[in-house]
PDB file of N, CA and C in Angstrom:
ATOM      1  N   UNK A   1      27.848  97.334 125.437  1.00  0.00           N
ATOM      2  CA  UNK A   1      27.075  96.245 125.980  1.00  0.00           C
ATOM      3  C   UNK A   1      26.153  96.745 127.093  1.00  0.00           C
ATOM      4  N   UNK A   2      26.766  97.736 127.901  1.00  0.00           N
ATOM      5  CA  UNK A   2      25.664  98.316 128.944  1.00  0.00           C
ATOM      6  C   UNK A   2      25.124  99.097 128.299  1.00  0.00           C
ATOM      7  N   UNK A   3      24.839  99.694 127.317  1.00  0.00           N
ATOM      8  CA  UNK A   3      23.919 100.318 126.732  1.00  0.00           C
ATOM      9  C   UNK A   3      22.785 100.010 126.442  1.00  0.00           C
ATOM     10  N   UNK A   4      23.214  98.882 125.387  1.00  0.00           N
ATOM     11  CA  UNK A   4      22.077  97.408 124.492  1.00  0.00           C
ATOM     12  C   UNK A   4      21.355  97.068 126.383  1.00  0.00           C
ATOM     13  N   UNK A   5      21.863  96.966 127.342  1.00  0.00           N
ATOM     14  CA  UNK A   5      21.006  96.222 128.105  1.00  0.00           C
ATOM     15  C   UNK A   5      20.290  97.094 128.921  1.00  0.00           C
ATOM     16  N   UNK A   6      21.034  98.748 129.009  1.00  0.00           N
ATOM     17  CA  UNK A   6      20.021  99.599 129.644  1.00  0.00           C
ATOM     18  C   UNK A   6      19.165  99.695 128.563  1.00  0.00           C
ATOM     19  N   UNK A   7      19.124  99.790 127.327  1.00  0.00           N
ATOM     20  CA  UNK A   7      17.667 100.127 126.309  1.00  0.00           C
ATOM     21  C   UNK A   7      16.737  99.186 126.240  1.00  0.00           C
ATOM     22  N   UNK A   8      17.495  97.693 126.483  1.00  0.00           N
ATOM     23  CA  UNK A   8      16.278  96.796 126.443  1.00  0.00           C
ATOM     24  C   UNK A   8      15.798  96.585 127.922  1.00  0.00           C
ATOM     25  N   UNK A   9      16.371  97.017 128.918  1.00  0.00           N
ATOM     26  CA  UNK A   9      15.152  97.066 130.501  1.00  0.00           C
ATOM     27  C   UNK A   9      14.630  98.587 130.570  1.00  0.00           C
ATOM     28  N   UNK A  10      15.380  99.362 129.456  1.00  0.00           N
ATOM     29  CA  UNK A  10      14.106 100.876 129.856  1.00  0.00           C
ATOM     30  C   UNK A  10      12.877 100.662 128.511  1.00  0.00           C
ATOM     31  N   UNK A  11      12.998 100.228 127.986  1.00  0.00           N
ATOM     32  CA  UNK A  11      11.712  99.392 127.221  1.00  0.00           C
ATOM     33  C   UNK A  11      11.141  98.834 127.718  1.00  0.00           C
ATOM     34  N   UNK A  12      11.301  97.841 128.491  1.00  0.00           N
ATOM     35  CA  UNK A  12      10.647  96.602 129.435  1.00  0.00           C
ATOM     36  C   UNK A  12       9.862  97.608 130.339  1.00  0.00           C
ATOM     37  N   UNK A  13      10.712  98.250 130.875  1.00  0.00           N
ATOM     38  CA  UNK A  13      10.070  99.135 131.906  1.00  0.00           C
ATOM     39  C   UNK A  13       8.768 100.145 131.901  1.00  0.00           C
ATOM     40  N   UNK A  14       9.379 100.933 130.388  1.00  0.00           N
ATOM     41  CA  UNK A  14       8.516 101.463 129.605  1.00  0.00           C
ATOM     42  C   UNK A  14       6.886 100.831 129.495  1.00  0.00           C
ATOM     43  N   UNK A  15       7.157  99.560 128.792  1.00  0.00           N
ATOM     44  CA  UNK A  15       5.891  98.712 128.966  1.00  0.00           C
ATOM     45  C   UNK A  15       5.178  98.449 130.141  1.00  0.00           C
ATOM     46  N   UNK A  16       5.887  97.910 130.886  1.00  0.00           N
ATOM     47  CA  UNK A  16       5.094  97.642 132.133  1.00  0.00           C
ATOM     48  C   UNK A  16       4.207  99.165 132.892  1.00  0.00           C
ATOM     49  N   UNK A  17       5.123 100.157 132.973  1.00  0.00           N
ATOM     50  CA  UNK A  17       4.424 101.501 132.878  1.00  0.00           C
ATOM     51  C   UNK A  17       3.295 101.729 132.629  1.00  0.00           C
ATOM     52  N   UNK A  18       3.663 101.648 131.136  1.00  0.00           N
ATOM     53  CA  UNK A  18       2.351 101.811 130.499  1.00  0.00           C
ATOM     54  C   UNK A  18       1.261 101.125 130.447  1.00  0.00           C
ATOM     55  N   UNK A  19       1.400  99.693 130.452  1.00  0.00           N
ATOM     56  CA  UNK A  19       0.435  98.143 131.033  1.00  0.00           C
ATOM     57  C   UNK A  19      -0.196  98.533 132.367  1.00  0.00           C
ATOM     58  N   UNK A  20       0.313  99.337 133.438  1.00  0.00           N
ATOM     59  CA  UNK A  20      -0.437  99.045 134.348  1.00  0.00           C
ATOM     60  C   UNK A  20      -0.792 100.444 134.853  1.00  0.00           C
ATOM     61  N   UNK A  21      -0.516 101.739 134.169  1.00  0.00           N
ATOM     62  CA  UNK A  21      -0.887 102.704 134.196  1.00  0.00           C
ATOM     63  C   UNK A  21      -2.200 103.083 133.378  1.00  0.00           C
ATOM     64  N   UNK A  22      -2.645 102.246 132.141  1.00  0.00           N
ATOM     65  CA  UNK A  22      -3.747 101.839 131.622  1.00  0.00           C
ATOM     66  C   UNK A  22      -4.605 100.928 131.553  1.00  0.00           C
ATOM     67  N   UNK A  23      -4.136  99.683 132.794  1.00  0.00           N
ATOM     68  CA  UNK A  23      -4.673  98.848 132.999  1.00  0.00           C
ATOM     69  C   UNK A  23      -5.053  97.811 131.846  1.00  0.00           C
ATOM     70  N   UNK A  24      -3.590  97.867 130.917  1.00  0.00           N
ATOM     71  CA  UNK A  24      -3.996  97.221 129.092  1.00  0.00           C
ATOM     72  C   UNK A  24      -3.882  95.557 129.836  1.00  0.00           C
ATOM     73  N   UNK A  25      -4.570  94.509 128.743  1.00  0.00           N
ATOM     74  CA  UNK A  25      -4.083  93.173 129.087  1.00  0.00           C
ATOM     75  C   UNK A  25      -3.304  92.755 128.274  1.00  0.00           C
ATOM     76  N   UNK A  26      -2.251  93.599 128.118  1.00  0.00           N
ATOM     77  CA  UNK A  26      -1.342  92.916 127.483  1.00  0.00           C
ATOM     78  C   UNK A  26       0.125  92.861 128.267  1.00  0.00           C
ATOM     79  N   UNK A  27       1.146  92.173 128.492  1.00  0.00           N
ATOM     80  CA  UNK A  27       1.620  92.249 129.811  1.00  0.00           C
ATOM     81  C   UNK A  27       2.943  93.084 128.836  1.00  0.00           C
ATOM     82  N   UNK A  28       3.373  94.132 129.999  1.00  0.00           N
ATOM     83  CA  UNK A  28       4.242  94.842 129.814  1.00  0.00           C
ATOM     84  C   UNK A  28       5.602  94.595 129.164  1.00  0.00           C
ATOM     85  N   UNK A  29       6.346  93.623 129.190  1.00  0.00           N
ATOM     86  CA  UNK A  29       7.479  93.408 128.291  1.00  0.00           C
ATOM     87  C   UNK A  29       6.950  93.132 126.689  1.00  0.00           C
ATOM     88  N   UNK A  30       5.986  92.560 126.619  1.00  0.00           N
ATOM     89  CA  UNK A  30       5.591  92.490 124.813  1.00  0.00           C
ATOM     90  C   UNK A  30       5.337  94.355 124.487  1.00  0.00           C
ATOM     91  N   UNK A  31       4.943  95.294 125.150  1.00  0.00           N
ATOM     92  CA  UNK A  31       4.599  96.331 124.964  1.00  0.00           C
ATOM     93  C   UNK A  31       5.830  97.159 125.133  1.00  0.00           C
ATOM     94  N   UNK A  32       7.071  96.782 125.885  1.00  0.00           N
ATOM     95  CA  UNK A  32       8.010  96.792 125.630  1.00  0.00           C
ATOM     96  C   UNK A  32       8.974  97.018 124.346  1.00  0.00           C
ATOM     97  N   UNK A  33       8.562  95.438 124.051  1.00  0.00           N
ATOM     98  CA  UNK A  33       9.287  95.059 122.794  1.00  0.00           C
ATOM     99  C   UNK A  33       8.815  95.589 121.320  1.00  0.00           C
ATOM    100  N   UNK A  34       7.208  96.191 121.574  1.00  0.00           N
ATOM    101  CA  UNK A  34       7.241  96.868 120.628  1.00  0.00           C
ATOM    102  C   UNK A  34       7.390  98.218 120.499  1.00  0.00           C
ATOM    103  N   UNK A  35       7.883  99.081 121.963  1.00  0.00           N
ATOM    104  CA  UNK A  35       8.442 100.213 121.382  1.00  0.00           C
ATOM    105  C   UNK A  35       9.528 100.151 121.010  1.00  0.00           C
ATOM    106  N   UNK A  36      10.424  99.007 121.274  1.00  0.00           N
ATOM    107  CA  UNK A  36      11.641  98.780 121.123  1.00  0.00           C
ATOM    108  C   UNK A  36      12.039  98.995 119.172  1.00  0.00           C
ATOM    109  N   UNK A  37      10.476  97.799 119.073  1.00  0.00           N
ATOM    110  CA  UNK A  37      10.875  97.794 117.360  1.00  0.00           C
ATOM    111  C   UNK A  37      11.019  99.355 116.751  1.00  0.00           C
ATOM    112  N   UNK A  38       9.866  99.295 117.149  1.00  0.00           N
ATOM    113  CA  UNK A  38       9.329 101.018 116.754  1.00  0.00           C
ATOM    114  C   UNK A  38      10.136 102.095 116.497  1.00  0.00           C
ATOM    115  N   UNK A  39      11.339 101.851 117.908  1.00  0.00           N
ATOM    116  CA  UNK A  39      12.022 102.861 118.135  1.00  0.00           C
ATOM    117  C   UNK A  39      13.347 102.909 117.366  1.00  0.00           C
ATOM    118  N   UNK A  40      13.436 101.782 116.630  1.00  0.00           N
ATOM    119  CA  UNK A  40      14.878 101.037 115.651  1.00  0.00           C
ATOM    120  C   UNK A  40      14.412 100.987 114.252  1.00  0.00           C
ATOM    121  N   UNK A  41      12.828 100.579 114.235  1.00  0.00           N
ATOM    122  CA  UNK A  41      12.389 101.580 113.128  1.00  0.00           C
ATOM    123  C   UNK A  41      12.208 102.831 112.539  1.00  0.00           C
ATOM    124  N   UNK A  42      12.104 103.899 113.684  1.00  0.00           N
ATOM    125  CA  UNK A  42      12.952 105.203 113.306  1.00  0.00           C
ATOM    126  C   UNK A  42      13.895 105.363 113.197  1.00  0.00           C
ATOM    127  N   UNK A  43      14.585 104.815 113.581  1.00  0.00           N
ATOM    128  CA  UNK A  43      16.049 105.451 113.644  1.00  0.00           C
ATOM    129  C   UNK A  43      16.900 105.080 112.269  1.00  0.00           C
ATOM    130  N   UNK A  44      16.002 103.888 111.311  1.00  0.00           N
ATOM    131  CA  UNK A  44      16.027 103.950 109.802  1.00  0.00           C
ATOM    132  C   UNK A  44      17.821 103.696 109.518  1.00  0.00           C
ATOM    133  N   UNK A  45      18.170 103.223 110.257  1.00  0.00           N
ATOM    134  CA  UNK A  45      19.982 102.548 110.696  1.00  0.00           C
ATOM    135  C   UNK A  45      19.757 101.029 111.468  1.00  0.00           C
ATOM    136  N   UNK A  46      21.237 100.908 110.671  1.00  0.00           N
ATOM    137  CA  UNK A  46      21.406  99.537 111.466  1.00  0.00           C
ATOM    138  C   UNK A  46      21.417  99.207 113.097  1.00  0.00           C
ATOM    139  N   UNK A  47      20.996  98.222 113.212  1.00  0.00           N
ATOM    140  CA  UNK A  47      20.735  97.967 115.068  1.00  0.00           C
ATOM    141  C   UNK A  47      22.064  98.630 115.669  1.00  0.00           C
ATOM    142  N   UNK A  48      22.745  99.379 116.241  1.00  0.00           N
ATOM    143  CA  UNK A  48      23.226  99.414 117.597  1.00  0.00           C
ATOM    144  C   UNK A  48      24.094  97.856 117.607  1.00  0.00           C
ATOM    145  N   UNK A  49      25.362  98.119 117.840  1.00  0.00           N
ATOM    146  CA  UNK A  49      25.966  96.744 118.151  1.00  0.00           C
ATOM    147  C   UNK A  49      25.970  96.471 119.481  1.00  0.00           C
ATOM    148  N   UNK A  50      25.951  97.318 120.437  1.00  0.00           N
ATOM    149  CA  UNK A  50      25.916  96.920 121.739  1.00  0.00           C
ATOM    150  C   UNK A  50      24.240  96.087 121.924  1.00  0.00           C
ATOM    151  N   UNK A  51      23.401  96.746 121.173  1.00  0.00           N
ATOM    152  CA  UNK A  51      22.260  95.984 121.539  1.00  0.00           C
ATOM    153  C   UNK A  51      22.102  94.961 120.596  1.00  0.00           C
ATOM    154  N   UNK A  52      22.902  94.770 119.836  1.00  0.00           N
ATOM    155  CA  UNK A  52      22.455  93.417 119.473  1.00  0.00           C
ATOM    156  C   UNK A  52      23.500  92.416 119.599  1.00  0.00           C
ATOM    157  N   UNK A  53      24.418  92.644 120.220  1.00  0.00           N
ATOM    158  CA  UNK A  53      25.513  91.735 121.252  1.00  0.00           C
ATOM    159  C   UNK A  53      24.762  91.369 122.445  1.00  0.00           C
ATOM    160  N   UNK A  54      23.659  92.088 123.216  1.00  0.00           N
ATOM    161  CA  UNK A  54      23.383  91.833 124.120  1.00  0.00           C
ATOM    162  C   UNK A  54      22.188  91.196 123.694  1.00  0.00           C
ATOM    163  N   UNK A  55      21.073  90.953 122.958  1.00  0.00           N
ATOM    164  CA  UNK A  55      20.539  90.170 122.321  1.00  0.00           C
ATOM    165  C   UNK A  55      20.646  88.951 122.134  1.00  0.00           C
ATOM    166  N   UNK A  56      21.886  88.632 121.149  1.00  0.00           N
ATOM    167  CA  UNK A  56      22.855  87.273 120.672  1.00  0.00           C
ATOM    168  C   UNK A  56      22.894  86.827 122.349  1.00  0.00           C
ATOM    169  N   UNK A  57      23.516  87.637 123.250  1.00  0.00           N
ATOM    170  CA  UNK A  57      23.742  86.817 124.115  1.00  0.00           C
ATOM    171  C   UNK A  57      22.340  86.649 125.168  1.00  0.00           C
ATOM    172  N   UNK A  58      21.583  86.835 125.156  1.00  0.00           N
ATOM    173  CA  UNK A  58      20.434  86.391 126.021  1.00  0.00           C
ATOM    174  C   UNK A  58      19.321  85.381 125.198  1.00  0.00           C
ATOM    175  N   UNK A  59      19.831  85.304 123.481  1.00  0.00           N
ATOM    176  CA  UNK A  59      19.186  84.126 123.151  1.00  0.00           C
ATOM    177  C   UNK A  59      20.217  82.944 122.730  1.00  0.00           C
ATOM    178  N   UNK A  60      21.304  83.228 123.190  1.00  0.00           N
ATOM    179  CA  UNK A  60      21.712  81.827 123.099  1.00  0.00           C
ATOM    180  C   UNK A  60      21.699  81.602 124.515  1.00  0.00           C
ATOM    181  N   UNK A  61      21.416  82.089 125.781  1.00  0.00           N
ATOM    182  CA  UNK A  61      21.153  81.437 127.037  1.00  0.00           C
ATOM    183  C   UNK A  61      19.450  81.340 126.935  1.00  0.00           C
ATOM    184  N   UNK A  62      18.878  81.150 126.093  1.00  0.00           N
ATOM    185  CA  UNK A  62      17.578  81.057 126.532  1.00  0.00           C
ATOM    186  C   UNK A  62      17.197  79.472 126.668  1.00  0.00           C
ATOM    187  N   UNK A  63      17.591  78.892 126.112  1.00  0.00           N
ATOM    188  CA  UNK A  63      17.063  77.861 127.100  1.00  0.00           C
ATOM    189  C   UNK A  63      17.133  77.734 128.514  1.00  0.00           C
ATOM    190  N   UNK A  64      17.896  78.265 129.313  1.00  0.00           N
ATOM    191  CA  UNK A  64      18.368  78.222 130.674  1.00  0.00           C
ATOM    192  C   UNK A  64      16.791  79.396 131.318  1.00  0.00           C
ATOM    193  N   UNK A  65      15.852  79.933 130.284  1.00  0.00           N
ATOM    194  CA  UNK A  65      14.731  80.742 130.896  1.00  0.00           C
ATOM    195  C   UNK A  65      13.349  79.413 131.244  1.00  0.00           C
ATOM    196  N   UNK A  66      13.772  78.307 130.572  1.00  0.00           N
ATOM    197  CA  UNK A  66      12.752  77.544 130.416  1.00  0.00           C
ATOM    198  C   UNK A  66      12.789  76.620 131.687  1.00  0.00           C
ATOM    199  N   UNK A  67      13.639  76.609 132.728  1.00  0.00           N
ATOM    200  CA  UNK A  67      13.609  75.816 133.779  1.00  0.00           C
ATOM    201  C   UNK A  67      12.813  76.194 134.712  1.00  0.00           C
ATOM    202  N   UNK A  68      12.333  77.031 135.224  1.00  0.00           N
ATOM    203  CA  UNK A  68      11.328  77.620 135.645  1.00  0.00           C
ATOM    204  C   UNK A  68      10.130  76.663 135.603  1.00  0.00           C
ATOM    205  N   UNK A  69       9.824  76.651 134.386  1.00  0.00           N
ATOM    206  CA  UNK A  69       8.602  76.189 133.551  1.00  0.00           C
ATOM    207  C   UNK A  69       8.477  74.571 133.992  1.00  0.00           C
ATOM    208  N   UNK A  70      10.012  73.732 133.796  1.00  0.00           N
ATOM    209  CA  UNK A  70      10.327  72.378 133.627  1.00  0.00           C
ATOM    210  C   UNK A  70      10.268  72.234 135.169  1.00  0.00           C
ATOM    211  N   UNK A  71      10.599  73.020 135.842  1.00  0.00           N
ATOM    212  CA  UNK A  71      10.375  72.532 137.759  1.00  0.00           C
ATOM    213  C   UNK A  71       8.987  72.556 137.892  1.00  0.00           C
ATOM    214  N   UNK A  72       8.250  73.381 137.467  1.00  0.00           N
ATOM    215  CA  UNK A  72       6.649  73.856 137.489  1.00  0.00           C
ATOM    216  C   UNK A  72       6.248  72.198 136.900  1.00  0.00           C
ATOM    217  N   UNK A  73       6.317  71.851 135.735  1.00  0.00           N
ATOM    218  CA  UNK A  73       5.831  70.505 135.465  1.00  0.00           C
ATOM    219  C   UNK A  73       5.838  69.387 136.340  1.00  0.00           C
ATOM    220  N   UNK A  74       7.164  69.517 136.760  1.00  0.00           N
ATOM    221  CA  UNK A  74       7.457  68.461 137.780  1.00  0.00           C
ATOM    222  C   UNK A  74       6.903  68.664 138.888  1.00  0.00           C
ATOM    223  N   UNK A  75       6.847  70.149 139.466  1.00  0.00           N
ATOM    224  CA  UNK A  75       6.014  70.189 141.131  1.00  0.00           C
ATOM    225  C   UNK A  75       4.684  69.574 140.928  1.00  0.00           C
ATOM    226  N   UNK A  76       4.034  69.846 139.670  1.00  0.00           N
ATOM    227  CA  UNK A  76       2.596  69.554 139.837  1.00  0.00           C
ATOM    228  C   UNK A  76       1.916  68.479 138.794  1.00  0.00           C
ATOM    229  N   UNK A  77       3.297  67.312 138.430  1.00  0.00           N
ATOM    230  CA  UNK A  77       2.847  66.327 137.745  1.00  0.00           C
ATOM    231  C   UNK A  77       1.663  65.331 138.792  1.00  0.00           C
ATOM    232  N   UNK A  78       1.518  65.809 139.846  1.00  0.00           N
ATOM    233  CA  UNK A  78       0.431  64.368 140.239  1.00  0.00           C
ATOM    234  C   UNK A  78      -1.068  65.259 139.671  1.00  0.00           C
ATOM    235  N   UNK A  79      -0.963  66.556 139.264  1.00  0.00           N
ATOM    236  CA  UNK A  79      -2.341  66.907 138.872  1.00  0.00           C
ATOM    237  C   UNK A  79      -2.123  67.225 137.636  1.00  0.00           C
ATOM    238  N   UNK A  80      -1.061  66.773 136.661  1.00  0.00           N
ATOM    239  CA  UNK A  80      -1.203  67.152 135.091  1.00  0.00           C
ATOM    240  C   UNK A  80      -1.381  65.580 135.172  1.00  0.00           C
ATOM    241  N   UNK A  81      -1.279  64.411 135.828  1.00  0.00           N
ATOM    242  CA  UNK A  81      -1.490  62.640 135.838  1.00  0.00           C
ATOM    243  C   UNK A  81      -2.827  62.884 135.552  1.00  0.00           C
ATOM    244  N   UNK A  82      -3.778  63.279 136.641  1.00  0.00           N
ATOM    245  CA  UNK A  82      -4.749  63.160 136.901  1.00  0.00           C
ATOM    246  C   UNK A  82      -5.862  64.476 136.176  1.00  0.00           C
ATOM    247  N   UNK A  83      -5.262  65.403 135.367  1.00  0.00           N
ATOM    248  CA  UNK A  83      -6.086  66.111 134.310  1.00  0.00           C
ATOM    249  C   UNK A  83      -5.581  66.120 133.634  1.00  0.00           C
ATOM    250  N   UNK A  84      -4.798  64.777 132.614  1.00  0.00           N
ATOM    251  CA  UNK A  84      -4.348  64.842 131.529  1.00  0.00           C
ATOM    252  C   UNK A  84      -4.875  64.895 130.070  1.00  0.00           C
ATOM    253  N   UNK A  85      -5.974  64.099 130.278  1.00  0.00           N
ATOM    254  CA  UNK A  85      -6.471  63.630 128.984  1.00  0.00           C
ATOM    255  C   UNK A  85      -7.436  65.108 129.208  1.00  0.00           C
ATOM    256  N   UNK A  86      -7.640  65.364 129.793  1.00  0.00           N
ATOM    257  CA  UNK A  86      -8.490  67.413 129.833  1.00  0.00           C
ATOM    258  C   UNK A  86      -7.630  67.724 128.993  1.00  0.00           C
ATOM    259  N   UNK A  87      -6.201  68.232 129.676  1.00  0.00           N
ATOM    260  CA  UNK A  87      -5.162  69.207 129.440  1.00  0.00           C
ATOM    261  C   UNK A  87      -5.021  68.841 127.535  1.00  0.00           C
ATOM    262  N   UNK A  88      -4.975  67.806 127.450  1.00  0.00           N
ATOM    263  CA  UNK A  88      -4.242  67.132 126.305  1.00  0.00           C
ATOM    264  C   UNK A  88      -5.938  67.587 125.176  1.00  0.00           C
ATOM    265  N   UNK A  89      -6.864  67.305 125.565  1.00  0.00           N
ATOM    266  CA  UNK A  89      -8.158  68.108 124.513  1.00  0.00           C
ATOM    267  C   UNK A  89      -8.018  69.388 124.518  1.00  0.00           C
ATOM    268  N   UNK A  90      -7.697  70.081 125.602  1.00  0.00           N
ATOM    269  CA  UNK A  90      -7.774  71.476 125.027  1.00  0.00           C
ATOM    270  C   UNK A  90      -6.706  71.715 124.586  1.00  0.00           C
ATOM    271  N   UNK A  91      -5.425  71.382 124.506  1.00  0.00           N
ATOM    272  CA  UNK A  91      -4.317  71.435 123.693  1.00  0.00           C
ATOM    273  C   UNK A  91      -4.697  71.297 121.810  1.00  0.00           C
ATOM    274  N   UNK A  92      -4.768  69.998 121.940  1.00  0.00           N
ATOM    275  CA  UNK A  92      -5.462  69.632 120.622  1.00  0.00           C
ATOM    276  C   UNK A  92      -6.208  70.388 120.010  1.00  0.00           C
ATOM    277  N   UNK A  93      -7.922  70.924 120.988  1.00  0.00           N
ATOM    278  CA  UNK A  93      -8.627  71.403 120.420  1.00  0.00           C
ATOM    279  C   UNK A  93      -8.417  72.614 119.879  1.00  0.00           C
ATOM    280  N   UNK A  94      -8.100  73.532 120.678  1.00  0.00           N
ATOM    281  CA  UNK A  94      -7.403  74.828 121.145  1.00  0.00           C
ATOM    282  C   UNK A  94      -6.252  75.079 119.456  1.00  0.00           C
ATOM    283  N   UNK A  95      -5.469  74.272 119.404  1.00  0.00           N
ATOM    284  CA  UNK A  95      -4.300  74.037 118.225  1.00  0.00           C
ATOM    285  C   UNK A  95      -5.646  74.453 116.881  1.00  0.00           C
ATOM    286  N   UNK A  96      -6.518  72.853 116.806  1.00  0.00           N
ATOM    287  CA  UNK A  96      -7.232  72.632 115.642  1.00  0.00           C
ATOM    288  C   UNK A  96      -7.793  74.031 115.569  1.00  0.00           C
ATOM    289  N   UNK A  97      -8.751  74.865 116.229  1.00  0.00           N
ATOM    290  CA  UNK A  97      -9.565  76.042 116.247  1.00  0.00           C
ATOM    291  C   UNK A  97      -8.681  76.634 115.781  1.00  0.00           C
ATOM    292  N   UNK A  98      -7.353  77.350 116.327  1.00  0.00           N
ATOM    293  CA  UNK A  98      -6.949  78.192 115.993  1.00  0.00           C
ATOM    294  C   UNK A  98      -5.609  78.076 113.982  1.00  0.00           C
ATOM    295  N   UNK A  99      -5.704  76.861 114.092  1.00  0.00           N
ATOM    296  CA  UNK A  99      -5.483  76.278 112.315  1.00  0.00           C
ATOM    297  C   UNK A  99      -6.585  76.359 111.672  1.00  0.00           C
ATOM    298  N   UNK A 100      -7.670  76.580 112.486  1.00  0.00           N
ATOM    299  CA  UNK A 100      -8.581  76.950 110.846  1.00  0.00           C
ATOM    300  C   UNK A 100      -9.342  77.732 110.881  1.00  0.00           C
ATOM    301  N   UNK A 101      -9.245  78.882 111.946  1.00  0.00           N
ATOM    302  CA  UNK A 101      -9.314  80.360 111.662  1.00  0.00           C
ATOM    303  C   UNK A 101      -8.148  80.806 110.819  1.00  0.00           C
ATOM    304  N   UNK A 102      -6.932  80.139 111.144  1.00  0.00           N
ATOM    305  CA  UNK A 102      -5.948  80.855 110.667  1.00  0.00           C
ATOM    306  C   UNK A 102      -6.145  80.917 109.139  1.00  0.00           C
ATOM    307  N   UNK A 103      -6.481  79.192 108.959  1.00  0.00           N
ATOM    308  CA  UNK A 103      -6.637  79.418 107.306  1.00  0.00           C
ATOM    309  C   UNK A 103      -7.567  79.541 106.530  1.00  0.00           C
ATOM    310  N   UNK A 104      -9.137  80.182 107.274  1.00  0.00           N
ATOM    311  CA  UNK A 104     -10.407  80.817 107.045  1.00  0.00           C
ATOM    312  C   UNK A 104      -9.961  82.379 106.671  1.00  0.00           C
ATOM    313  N   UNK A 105      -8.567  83.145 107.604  1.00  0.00           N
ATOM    314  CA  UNK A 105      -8.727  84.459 107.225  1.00  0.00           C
ATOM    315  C   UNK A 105      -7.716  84.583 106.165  1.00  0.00           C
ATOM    316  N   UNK A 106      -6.642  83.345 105.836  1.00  0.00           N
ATOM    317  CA  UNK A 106      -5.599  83.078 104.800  1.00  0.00           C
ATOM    318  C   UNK A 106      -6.281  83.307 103.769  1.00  0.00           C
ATOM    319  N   UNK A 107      -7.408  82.035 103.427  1.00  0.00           N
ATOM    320  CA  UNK A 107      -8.238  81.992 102.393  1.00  0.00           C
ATOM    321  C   UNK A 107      -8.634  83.524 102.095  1.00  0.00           C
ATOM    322  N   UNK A 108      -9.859  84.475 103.307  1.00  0.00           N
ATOM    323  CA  UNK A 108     -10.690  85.487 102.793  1.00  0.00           C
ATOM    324  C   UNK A 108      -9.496  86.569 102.999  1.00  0.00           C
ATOM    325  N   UNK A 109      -8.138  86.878 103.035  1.00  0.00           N
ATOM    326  CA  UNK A 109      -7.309  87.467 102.979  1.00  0.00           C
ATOM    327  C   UNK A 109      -6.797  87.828 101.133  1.00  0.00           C
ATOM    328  N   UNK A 110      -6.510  85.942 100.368  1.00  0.00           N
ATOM    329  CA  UNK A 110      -6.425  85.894  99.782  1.00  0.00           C
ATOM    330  C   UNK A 110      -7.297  86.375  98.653  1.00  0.00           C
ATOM    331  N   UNK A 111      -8.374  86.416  98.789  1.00  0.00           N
ATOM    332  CA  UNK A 111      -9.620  86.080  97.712  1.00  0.00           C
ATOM    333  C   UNK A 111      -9.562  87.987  97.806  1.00  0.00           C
ATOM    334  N   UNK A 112      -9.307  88.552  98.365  1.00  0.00           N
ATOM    335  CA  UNK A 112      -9.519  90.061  98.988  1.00  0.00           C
ATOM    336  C   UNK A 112      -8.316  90.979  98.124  1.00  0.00           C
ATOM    337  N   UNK A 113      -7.279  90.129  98.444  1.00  0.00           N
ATOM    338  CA  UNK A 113      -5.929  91.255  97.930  1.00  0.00           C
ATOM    339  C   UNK A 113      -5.593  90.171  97.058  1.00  0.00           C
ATOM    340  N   UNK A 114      -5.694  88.960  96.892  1.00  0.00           N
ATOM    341  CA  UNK A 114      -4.821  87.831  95.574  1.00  0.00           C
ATOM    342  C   UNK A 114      -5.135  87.910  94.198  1.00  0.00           C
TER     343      UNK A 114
END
């Protein structure tokens, strides 16, 4: 179990490293997580049980990561009141744009390799 959790914060770490040693915009734990894959994709074997015990257990506490987020709503509901119907178009809009690129490159994806 201390294994699975030193490999997944020297990944994390890894990323962030590298995120801000190249100044990438991509934020360091996703860059992380993909040397992580990467690195379990070589190894061409099943996951490591310590790391994926420690996995199981940080996504069945994940809802408990989202409170953060749910106090944040609440500190600053008198200005999501008062830029709602904003917030709520670019939600919408933002959604619609990105559903029909998605299924503009589905389509010329298809027509390409189908």
């Amino acid at each position: 179990m201390i294994a699975g959790l030193t490999a997944l914060l020297a990944c994390q770490l890894a990323g962030e490293v590298l995120a801000r040693a190249f100044a990438l915009p991509v934020p360091g734990p996703a860059i992380g997580m993909v040397l992580l894959f990467a690195a379990l994709l070589a190894r061409r074997r099943p996951v490591p049980e310590g790391l994926g015990g420690v996995a199981d257990g940080l996504l069945g506490n994940l809802g408990l990561l989202f409170v953060p987020a749910g106090v944040g709503v609440v500190l600053y509901l008198p200005l999501l009141a008062q830029q709602g119907v904003a917030i709520a178009l670019a939600i919408a809009g933002g959604t619609l744009l990105a559903l029909g690129i998605t299924g503009l490159l589905a389509q010329a994806l298809l027509r390409r390799f189908g």
